[in-house]
C-alpha atoms as a PDB file:
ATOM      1  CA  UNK A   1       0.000   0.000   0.000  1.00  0.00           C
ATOM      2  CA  UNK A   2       2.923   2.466   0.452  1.00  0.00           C
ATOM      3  CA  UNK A   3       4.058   1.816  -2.744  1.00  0.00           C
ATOM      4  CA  UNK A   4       0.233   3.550  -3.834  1.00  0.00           C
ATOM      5  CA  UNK A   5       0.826   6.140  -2.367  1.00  0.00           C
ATOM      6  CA  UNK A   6      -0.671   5.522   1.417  1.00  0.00           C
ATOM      7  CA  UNK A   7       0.880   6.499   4.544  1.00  0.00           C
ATOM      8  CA  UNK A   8       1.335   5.522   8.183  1.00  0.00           C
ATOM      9  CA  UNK A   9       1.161   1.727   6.821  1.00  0.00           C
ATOM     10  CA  UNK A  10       0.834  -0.728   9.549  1.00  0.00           C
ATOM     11  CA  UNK A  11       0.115  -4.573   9.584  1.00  0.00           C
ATOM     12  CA  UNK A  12      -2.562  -5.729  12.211  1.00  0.00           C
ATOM     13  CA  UNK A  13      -1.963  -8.633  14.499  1.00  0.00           C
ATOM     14  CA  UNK A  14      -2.441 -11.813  12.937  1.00  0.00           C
ATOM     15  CA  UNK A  15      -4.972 -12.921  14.896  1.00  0.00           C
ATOM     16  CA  UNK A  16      -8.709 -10.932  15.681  1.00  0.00           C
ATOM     17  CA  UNK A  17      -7.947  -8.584  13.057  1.00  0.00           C
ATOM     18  CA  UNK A  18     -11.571  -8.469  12.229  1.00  0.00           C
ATOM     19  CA  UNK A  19     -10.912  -9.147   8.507  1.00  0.00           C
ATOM     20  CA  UNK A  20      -8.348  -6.134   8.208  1.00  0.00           C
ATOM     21  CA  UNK A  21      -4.721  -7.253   7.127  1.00  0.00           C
ATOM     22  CA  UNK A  22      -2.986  -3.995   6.390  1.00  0.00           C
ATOM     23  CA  UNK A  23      -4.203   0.142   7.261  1.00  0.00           C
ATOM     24  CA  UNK A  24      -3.747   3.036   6.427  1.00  0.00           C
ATOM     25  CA  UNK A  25      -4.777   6.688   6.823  1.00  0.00           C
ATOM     26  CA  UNK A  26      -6.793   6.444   4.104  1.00  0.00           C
ATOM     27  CA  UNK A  27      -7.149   2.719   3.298  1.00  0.00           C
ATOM     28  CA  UNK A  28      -7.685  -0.632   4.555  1.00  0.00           C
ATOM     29  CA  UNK A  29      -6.655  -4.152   2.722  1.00  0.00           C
ATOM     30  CA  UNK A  30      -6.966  -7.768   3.376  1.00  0.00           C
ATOM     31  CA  UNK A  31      -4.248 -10.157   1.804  1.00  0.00           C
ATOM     32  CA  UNK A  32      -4.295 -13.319   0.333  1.00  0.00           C
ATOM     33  CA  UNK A  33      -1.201 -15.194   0.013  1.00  0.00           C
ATOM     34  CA  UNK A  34      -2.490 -18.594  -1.700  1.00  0.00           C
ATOM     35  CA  UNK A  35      -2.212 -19.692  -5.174  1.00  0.00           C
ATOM     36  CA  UNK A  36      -6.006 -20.548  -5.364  1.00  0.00           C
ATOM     37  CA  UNK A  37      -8.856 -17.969  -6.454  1.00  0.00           C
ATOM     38  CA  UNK A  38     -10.364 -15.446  -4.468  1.00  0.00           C
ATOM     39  CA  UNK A  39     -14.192 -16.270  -4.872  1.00  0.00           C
ATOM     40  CA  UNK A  40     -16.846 -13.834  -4.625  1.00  0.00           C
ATOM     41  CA  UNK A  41     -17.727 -14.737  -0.738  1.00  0.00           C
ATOM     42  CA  UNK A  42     -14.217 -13.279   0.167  1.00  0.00           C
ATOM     43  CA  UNK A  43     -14.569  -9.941  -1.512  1.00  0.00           C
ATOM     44  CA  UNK A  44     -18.184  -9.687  -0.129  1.00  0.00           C
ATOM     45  CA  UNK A  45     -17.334 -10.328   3.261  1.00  0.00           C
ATOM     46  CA  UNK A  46     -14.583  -7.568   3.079  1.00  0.00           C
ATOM     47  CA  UNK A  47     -16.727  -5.215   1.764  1.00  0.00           C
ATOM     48  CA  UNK A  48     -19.135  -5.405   4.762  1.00  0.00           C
ATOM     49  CA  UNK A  49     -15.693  -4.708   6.711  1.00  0.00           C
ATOM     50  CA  UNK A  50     -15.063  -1.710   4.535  1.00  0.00           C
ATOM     51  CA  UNK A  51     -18.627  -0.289   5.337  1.00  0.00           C
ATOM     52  CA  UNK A  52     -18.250  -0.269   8.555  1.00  0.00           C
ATOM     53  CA  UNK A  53     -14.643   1.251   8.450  1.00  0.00           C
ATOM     54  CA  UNK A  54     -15.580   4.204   6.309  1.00  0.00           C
ATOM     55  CA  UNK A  55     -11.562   3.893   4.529  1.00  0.00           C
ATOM     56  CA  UNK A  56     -11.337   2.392   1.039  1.00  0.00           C
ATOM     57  CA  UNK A  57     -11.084  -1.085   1.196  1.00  0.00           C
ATOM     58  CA  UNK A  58      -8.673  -3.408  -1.158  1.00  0.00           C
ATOM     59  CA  UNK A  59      -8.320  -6.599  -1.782  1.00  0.00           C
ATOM     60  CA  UNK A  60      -4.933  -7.827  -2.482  1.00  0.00           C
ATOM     61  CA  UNK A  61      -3.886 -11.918  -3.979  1.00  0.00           C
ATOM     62  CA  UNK A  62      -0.962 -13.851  -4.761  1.00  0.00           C
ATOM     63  CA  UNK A  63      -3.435 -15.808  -6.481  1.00  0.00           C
ATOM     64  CA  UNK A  64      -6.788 -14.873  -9.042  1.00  0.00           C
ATOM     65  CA  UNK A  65     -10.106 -13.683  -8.787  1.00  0.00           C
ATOM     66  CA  UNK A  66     -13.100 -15.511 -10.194  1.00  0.00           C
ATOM     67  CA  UNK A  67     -15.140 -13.592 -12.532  1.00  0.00           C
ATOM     68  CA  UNK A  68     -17.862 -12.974  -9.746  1.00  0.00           C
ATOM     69  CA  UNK A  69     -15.464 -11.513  -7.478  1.00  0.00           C
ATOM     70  CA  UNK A  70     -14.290  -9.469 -10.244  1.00  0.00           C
ATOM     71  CA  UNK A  71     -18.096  -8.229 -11.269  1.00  0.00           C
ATOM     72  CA  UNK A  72     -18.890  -7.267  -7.066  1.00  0.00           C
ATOM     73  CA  UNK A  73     -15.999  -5.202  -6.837  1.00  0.00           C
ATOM     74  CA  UNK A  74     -16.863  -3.329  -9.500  1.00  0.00           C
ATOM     75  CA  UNK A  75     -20.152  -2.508  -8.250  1.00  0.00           C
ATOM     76  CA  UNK A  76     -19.112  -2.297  -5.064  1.00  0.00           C
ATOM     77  CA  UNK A  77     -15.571   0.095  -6.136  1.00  0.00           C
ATOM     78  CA  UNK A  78     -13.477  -2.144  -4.614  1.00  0.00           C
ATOM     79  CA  UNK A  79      -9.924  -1.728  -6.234  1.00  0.00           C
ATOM     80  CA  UNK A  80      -8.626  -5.688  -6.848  1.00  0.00           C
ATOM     81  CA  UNK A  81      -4.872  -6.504  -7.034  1.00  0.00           C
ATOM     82  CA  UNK A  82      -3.064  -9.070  -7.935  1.00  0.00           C
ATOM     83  CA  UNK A  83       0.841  -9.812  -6.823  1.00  0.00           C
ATOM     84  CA  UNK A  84       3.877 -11.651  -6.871  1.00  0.00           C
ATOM     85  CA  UNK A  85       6.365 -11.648  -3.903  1.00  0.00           C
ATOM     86  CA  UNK A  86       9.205 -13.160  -5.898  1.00  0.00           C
ATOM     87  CA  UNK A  87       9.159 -10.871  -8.825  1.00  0.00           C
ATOM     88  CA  UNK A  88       8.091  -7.869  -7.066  1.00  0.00           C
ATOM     89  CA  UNK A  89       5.118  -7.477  -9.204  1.00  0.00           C
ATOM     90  CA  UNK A  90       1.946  -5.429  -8.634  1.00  0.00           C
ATOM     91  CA  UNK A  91      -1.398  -5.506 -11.388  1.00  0.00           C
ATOM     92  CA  UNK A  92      -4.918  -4.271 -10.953  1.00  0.00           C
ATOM     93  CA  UNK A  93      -7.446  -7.426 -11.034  1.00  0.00           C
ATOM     94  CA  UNK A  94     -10.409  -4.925 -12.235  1.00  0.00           C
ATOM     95  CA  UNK A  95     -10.367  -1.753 -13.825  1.00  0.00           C
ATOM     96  CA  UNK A  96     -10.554   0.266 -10.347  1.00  0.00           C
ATOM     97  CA  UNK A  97      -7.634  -1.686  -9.445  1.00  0.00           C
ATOM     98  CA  UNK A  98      -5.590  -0.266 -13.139  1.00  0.00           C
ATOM     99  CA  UNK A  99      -6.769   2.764 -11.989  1.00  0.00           C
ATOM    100  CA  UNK A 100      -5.318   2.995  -8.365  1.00  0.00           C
ATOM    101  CA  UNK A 101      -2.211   1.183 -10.039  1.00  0.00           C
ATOM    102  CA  UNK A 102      -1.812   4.414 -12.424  1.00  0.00           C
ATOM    103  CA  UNK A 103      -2.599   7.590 -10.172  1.00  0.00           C
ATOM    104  CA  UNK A 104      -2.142   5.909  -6.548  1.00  0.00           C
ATOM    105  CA  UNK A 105      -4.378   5.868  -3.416  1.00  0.00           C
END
């Protein structure tokens, strides 16, 4: 997320983190680090932890999204990402995702 552009990053404990991963001033994200996909359940669930929050919620993967997952964050304007430890690689899973990718957080 600092590379985006957010600041005062911090990681939450690993354990009753309430669905929250990563925060920000601005931002919230949970993180996947599997190789499976990221089904629509997971991004809905998040999203009810974003409402509450009030920051922009996003939803990071080492793995993929399935298309539903893909279509309720783009109703809901949840950016999706998509990385890769090893080669230090970042993409946007959905279009809001390109877009945070190309002007930041």
């Amino acid at each position: 997320m600092t590379y985006l552009g957010a600041t005062n990053v911090g990681i939450t404990p690993p354990t009753r983190d309430g669905g929250i991963d990563i925060l920000s001033d601005r931002a919230i994200a949970q993180v996947k680090n599997y190789s499976g996909t990221v089904g629509v359940e997971d991004v809905r669930a998040f999203h009810g932890v974003v409402l509450v929050d009030g920051r922009l919620g996003v939803f990071f993967t080492s793995g993929t999204y399935s298309r539903d997952a893909i279509a309720f964050a783009e109703r809901a304007g949840m950016p999706l990402m998509t990385y890769n430890a090893v080669a230090g690689t970042l993409l946007g899973a959905n279009a809001i995702g390109e877009a945070v990718l190309s002007v930041g957080m």
